[in-house]
PDB file of N, CA and C in Angstrom:
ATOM      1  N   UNK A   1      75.189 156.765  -9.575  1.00  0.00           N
ATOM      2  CA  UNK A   1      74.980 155.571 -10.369  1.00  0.00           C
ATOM      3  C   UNK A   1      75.401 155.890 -11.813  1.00  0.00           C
ATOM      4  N   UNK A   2      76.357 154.958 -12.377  1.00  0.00           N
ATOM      5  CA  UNK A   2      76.410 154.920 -13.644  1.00  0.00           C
ATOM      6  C   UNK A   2      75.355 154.534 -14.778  1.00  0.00           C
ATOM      7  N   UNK A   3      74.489 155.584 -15.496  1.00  0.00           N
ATOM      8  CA  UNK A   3      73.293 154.313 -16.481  1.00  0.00           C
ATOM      9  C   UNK A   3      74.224 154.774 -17.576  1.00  0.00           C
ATOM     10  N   UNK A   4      73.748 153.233 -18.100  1.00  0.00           N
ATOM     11  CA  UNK A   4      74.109 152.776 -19.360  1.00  0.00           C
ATOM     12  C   UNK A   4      72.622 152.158 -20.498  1.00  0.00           C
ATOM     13  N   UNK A   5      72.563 152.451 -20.965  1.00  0.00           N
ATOM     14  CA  UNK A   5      72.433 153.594 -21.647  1.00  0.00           C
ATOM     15  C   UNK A   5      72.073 154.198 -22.390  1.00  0.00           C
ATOM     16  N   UNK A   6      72.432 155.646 -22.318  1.00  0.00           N
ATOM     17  CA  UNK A   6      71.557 156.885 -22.760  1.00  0.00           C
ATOM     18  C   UNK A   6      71.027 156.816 -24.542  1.00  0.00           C
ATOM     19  N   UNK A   7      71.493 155.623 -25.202  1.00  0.00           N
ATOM     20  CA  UNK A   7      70.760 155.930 -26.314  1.00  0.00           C
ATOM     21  C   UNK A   7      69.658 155.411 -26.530  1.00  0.00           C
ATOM     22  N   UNK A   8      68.790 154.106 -25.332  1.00  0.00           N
ATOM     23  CA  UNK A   8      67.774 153.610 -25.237  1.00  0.00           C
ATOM     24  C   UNK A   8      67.005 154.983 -25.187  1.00  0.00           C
ATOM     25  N   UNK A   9      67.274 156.016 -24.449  1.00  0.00           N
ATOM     26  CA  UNK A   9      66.302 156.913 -23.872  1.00  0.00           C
ATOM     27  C   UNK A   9      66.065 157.621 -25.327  1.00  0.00           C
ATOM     28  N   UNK A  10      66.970 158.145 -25.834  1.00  0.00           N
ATOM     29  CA  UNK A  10      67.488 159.317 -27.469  1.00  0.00           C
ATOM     30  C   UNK A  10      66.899 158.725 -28.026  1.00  0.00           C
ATOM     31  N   UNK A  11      66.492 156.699 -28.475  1.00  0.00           N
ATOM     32  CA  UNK A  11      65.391 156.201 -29.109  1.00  0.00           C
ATOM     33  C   UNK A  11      63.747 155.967 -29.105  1.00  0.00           C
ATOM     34  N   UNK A  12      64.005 156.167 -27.407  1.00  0.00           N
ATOM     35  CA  UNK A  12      62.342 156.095 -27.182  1.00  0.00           C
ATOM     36  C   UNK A  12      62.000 157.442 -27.381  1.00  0.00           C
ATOM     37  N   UNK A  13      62.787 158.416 -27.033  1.00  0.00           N
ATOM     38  CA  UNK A  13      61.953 159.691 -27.553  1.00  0.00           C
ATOM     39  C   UNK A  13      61.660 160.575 -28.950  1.00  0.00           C
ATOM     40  N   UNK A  14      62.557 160.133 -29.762  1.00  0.00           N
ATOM     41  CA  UNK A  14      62.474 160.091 -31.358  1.00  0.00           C
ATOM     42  C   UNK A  14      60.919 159.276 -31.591  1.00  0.00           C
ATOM     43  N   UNK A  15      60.542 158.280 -30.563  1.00  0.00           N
ATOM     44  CA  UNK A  15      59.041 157.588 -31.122  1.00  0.00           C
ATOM     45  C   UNK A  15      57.822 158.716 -30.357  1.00  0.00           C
ATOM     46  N   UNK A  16      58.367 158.865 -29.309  1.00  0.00           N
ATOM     47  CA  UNK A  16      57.857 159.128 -27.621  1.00  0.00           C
ATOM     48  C   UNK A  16      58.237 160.645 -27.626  1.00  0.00           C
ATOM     49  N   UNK A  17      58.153 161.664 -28.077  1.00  0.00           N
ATOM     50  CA  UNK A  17      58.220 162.831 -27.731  1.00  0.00           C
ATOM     51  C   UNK A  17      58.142 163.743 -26.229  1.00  0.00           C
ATOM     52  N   UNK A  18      56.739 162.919 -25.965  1.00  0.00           N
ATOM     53  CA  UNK A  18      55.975 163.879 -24.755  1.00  0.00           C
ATOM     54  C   UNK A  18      56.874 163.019 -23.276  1.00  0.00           C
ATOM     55  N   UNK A  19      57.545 161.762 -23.852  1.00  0.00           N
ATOM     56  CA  UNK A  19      58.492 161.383 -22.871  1.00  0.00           C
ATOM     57  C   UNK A  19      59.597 161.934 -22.558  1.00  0.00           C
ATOM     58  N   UNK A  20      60.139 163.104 -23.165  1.00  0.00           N
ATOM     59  CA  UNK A  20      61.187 163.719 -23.276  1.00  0.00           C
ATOM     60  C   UNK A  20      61.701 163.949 -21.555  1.00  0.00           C
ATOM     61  N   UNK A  21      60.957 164.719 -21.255  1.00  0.00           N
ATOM     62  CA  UNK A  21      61.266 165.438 -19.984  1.00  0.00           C
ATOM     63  C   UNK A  21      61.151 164.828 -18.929  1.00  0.00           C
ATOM     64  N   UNK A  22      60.344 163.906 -19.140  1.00  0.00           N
ATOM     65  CA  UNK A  22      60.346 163.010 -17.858  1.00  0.00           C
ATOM     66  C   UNK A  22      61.614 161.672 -18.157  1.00  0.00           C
ATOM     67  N   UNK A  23      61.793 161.330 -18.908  1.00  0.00           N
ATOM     68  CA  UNK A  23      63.037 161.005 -19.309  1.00  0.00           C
ATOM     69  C   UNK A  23      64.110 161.173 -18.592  1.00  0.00           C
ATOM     70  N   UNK A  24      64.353 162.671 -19.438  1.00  0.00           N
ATOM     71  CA  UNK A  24      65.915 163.358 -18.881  1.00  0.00           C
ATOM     72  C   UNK A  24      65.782 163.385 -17.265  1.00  0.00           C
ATOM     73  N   UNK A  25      64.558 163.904 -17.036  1.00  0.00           N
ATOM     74  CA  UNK A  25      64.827 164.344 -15.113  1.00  0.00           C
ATOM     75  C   UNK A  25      64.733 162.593 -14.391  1.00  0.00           C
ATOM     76  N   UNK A  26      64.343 161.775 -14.775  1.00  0.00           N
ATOM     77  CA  UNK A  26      65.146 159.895 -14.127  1.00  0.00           C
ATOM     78  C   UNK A  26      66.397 159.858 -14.083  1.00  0.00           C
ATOM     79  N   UNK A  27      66.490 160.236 -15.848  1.00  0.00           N
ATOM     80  CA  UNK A  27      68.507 160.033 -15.866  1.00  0.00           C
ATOM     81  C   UNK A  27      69.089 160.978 -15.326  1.00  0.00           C
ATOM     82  N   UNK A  28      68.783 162.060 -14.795  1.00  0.00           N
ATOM     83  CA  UNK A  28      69.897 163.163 -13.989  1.00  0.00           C
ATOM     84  C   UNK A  28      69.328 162.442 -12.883  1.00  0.00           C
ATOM     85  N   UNK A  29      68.527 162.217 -12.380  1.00  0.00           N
ATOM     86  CA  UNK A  29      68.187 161.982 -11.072  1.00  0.00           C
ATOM     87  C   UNK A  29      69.149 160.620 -10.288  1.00  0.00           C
ATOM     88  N   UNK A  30      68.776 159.609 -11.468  1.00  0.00           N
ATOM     89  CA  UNK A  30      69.693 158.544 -11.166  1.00  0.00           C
ATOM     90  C   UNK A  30      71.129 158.494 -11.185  1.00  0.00           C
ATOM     91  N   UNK A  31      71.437 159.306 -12.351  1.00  0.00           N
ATOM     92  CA  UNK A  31      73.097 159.542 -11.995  1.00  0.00           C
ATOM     93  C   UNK A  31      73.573 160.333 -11.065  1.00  0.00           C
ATOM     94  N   UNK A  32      72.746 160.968 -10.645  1.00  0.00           N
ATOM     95  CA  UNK A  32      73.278 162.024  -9.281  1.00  0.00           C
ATOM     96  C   UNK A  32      73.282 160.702  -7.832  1.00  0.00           C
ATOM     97  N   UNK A  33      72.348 159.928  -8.412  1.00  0.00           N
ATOM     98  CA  UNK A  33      72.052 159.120  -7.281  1.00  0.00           C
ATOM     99  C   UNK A  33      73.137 157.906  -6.500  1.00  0.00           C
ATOM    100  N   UNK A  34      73.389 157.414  -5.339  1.00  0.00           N
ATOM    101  CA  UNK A  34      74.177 156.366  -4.652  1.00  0.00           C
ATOM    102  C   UNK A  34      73.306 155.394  -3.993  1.00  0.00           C
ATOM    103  N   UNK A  35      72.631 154.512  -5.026  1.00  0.00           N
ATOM    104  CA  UNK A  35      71.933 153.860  -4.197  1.00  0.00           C
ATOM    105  C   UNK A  35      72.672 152.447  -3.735  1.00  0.00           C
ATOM    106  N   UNK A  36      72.357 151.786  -2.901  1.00  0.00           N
ATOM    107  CA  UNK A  36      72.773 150.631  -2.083  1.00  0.00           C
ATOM    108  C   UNK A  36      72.032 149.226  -2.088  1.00  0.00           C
ATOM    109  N   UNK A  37      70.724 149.563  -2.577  1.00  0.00           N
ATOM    110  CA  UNK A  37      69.561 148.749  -2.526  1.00  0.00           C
ATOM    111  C   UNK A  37      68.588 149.265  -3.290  1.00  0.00           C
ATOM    112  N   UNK A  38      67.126 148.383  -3.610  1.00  0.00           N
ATOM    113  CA  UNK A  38      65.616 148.909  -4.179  1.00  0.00           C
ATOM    114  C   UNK A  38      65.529 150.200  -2.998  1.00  0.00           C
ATOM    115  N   UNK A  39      65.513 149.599  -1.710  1.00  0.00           N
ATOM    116  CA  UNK A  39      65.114 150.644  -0.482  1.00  0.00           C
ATOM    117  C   UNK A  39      65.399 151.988  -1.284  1.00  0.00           C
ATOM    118  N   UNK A  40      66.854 152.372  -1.355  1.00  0.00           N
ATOM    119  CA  UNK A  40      67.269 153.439  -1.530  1.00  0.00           C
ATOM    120  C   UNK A  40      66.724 154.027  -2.808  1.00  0.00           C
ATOM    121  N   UNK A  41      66.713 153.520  -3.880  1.00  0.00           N
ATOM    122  CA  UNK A  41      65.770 153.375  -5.287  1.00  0.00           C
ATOM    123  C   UNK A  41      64.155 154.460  -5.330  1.00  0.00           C
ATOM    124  N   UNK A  42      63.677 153.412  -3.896  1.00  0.00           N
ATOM    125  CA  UNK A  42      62.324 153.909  -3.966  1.00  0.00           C
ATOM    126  C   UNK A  42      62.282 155.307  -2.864  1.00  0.00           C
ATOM    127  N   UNK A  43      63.327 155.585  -2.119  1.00  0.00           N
ATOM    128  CA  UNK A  43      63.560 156.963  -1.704  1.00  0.00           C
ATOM    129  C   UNK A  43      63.095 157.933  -2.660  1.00  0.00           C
ATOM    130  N   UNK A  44      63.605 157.885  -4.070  1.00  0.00           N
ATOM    131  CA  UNK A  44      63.191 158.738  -4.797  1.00  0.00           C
ATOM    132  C   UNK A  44      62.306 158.567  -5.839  1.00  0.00           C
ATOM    133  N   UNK A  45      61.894 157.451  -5.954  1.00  0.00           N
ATOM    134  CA  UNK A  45      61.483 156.899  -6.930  1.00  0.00           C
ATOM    135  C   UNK A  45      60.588 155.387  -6.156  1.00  0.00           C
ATOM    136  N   UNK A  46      59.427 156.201  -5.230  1.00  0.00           N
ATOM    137  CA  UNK A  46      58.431 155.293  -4.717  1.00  0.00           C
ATOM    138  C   UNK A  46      57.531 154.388  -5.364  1.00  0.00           C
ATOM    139  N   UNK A  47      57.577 154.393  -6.986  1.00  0.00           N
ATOM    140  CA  UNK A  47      56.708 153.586  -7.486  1.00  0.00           C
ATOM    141  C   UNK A  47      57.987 152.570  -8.264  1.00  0.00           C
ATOM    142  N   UNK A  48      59.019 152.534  -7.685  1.00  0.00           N
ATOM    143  CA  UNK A  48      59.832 151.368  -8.387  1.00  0.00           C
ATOM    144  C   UNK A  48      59.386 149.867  -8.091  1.00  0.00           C
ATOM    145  N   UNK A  49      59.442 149.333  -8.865  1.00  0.00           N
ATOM    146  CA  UNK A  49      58.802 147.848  -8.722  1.00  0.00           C
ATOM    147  C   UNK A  49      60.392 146.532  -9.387  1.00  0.00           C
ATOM    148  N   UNK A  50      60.271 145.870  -8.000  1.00  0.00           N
ATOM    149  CA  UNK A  50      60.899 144.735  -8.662  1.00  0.00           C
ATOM    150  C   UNK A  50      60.104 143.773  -9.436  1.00  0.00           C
ATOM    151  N   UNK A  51      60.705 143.900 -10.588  1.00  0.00           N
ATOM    152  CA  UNK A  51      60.260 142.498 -11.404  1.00  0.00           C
ATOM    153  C   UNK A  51      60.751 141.590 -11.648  1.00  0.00           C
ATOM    154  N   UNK A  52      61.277 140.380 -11.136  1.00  0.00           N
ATOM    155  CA  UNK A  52      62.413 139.631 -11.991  1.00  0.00           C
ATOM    156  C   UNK A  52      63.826 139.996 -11.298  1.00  0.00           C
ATOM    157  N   UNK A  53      64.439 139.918 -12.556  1.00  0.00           N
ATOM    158  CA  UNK A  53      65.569 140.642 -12.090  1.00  0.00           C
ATOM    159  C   UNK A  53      65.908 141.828 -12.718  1.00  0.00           C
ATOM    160  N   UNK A  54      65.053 142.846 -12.899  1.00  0.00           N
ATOM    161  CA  UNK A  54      64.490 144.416 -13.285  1.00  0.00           C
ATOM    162  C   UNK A  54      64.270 144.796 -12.033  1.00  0.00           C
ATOM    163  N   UNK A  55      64.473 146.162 -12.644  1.00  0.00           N
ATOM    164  CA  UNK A  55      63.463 147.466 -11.505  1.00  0.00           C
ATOM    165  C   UNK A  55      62.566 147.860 -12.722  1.00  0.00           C
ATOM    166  N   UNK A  56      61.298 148.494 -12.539  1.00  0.00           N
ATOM    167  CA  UNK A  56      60.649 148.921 -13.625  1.00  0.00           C
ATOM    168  C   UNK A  56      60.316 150.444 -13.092  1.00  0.00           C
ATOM    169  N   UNK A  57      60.263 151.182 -13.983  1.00  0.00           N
ATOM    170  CA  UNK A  57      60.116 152.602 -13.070  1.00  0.00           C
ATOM    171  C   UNK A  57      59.078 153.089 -13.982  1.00  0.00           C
ATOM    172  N   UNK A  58      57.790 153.939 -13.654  1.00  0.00           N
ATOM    173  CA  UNK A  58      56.812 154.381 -14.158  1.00  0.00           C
ATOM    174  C   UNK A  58      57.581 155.672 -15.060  1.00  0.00           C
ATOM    175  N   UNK A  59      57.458 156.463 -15.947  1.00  0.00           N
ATOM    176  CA  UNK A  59      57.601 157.433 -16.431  1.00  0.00           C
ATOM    177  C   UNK A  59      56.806 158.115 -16.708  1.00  0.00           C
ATOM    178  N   UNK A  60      56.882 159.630 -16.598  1.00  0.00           N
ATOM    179  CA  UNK A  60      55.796 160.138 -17.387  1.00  0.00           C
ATOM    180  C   UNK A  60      54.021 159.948 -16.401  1.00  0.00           C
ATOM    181  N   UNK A  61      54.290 160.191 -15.010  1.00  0.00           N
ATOM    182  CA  UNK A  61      52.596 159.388 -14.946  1.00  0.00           C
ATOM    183  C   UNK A  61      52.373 158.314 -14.782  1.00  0.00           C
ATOM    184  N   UNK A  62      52.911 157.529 -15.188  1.00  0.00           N
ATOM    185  CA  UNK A  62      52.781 155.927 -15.433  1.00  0.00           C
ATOM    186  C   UNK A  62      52.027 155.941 -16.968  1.00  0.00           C
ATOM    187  N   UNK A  63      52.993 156.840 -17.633  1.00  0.00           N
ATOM    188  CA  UNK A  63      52.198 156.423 -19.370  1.00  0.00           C
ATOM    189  C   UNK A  63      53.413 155.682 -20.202  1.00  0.00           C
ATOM    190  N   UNK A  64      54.375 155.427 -19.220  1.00  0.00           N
ATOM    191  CA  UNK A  64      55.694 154.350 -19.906  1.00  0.00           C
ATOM    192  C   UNK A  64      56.312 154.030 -18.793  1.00  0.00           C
ATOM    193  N   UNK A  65      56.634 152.882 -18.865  1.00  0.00           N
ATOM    194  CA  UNK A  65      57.739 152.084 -18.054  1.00  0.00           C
ATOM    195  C   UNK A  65      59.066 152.313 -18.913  1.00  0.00           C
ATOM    196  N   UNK A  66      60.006 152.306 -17.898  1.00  0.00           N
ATOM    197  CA  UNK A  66      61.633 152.135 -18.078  1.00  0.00           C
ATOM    198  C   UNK A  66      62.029 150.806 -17.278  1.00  0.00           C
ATOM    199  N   UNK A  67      62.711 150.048 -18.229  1.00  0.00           N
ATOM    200  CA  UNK A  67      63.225 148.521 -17.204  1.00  0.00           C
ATOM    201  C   UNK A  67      64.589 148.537 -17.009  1.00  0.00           C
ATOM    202  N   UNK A  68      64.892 148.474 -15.828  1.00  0.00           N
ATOM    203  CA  UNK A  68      66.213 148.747 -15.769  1.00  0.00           C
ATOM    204  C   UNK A  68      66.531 147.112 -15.002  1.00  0.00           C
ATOM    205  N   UNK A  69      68.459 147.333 -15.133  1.00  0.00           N
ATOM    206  CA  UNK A  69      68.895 145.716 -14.474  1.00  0.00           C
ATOM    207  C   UNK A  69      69.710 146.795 -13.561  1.00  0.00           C
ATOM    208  N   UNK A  70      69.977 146.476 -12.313  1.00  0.00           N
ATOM    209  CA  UNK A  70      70.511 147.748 -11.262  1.00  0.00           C
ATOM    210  C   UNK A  70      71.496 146.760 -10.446  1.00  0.00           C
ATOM    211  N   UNK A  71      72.778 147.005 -10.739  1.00  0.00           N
ATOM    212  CA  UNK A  71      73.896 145.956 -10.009  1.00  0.00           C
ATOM    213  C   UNK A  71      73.916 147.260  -8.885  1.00  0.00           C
ATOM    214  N   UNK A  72      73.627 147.021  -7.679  1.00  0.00           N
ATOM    215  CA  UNK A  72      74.258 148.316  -6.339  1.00  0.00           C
ATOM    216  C   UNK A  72      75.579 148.182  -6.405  1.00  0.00           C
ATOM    217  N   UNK A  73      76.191 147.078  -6.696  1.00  0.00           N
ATOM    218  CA  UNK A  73      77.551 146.935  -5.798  1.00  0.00           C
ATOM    219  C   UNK A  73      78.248 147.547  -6.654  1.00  0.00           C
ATOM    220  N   UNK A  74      78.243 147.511  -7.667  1.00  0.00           N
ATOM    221  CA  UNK A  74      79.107 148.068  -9.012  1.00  0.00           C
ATOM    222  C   UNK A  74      78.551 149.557  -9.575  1.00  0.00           C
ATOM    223  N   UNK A  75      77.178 149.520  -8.609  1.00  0.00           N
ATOM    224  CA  UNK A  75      76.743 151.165  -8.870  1.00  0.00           C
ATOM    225  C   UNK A  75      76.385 151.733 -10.924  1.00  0.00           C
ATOM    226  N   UNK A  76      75.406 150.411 -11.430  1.00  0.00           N
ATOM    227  CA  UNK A  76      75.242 150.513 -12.711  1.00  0.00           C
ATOM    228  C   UNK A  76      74.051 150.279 -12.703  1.00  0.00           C
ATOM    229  N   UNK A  77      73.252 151.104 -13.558  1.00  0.00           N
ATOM    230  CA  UNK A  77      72.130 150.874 -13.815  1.00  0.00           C
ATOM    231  C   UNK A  77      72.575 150.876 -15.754  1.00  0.00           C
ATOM    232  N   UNK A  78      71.330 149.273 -15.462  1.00  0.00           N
ATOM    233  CA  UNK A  78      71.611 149.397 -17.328  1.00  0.00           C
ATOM    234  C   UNK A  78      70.020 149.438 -17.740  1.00  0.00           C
ATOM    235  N   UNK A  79      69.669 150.321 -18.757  1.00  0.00           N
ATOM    236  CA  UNK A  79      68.180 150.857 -19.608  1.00  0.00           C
ATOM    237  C   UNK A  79      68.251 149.148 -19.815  1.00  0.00           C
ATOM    238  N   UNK A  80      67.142 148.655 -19.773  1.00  0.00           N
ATOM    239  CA  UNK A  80      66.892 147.526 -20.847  1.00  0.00           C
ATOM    240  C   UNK A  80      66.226 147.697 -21.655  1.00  0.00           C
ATOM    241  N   UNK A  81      65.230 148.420 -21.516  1.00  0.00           N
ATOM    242  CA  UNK A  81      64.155 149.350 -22.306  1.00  0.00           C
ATOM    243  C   UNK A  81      63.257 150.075 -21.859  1.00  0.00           C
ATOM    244  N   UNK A  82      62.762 150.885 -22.813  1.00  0.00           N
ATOM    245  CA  UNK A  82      61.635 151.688 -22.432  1.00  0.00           C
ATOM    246  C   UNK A  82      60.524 151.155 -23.195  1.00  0.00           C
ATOM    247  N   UNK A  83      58.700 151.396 -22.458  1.00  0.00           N
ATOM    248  CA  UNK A  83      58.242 150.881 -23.434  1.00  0.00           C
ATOM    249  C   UNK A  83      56.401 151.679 -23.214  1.00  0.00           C
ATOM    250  N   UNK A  84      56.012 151.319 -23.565  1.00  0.00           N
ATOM    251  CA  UNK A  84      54.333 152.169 -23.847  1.00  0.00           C
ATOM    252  C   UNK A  84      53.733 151.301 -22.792  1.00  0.00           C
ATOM    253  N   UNK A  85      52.655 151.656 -22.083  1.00  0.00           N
ATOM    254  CA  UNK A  85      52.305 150.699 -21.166  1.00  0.00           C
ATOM    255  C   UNK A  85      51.539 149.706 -22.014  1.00  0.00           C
ATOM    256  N   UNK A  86      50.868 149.624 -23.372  1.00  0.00           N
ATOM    257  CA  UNK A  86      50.349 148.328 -23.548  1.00  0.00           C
ATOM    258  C   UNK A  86      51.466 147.681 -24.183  1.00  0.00           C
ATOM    259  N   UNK A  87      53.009 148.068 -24.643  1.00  0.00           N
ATOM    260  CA  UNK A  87      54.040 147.441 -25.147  1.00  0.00           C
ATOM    261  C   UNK A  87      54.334 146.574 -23.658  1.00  0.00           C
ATOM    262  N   UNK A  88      54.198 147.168 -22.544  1.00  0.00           N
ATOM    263  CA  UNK A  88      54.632 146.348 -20.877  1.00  0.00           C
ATOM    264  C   UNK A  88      54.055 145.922 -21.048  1.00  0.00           C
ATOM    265  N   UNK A  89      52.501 145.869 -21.041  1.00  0.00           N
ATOM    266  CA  UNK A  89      51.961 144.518 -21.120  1.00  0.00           C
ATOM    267  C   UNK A  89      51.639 143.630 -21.565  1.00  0.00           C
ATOM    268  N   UNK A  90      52.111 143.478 -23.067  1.00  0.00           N
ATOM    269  CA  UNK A  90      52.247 142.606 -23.697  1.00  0.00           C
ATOM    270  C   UNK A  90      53.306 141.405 -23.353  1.00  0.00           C
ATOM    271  N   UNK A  91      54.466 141.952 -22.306  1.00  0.00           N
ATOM    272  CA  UNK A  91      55.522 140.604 -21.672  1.00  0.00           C
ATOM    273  C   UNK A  91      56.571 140.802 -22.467  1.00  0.00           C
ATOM    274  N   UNK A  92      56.953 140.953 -23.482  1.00  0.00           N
ATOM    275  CA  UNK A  92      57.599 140.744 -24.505  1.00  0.00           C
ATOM    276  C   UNK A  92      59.252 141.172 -24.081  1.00  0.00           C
ATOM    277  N   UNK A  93      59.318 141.924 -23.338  1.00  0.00           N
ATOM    278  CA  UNK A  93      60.548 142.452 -22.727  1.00  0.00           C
ATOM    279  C   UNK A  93      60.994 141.504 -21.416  1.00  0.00           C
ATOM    280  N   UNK A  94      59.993 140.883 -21.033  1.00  0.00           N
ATOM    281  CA  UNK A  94      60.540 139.728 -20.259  1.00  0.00           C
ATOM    282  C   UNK A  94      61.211 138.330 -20.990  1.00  0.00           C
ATOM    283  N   UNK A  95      61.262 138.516 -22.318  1.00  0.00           N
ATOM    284  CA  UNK A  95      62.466 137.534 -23.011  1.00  0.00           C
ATOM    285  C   UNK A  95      63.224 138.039 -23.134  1.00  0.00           C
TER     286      UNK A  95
END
């Protein structure tokens, strides 16, 4: 999978430090990855959640969400953001 991109991540962790590592090991994980579908998604990544038209992926524990928009056919995952879990639940990333 192509993600696009990597400077959402270089910004949340300049705020987000302790997100660092769990970070980087999504984005190697996902770019190593060929997925086809969510199915294939949650192969490695069992707590992926459709939202909308997002995937949201826990980070870290579930102490941050990553929202991604995931075209299979074109094999792109795009960051929409990362965010703190009371920044997710505030909605605000669903505009």
């Amino acid at each position: 999978m192509h993600v696009i991109s990597y400077k959402a991540i270089r910004e949340f962790v300049e705020l987000n430090a302790d997100a660092e590592t769990s970070l980087r090991a999504w984005y190697k994980a996902v770019s190593k990855a060929v997925w086809s579908s969510l199915v294939d998604a949650r192969q490695e990544f069992p707590h992926a959640d459709p939202v909308g038209d997002y995937t949201v992926f826990n980070i870290k524990g579930n102490h941050y969400r990553l929202i991604a928009e995931i075209n299979y056919k074109s094999k792109i995952v795009f960051v929409r953001g990362i965010y703190t879990h009371a920044e997710y639940d505030q909605g605000k990333w669903k505009k």
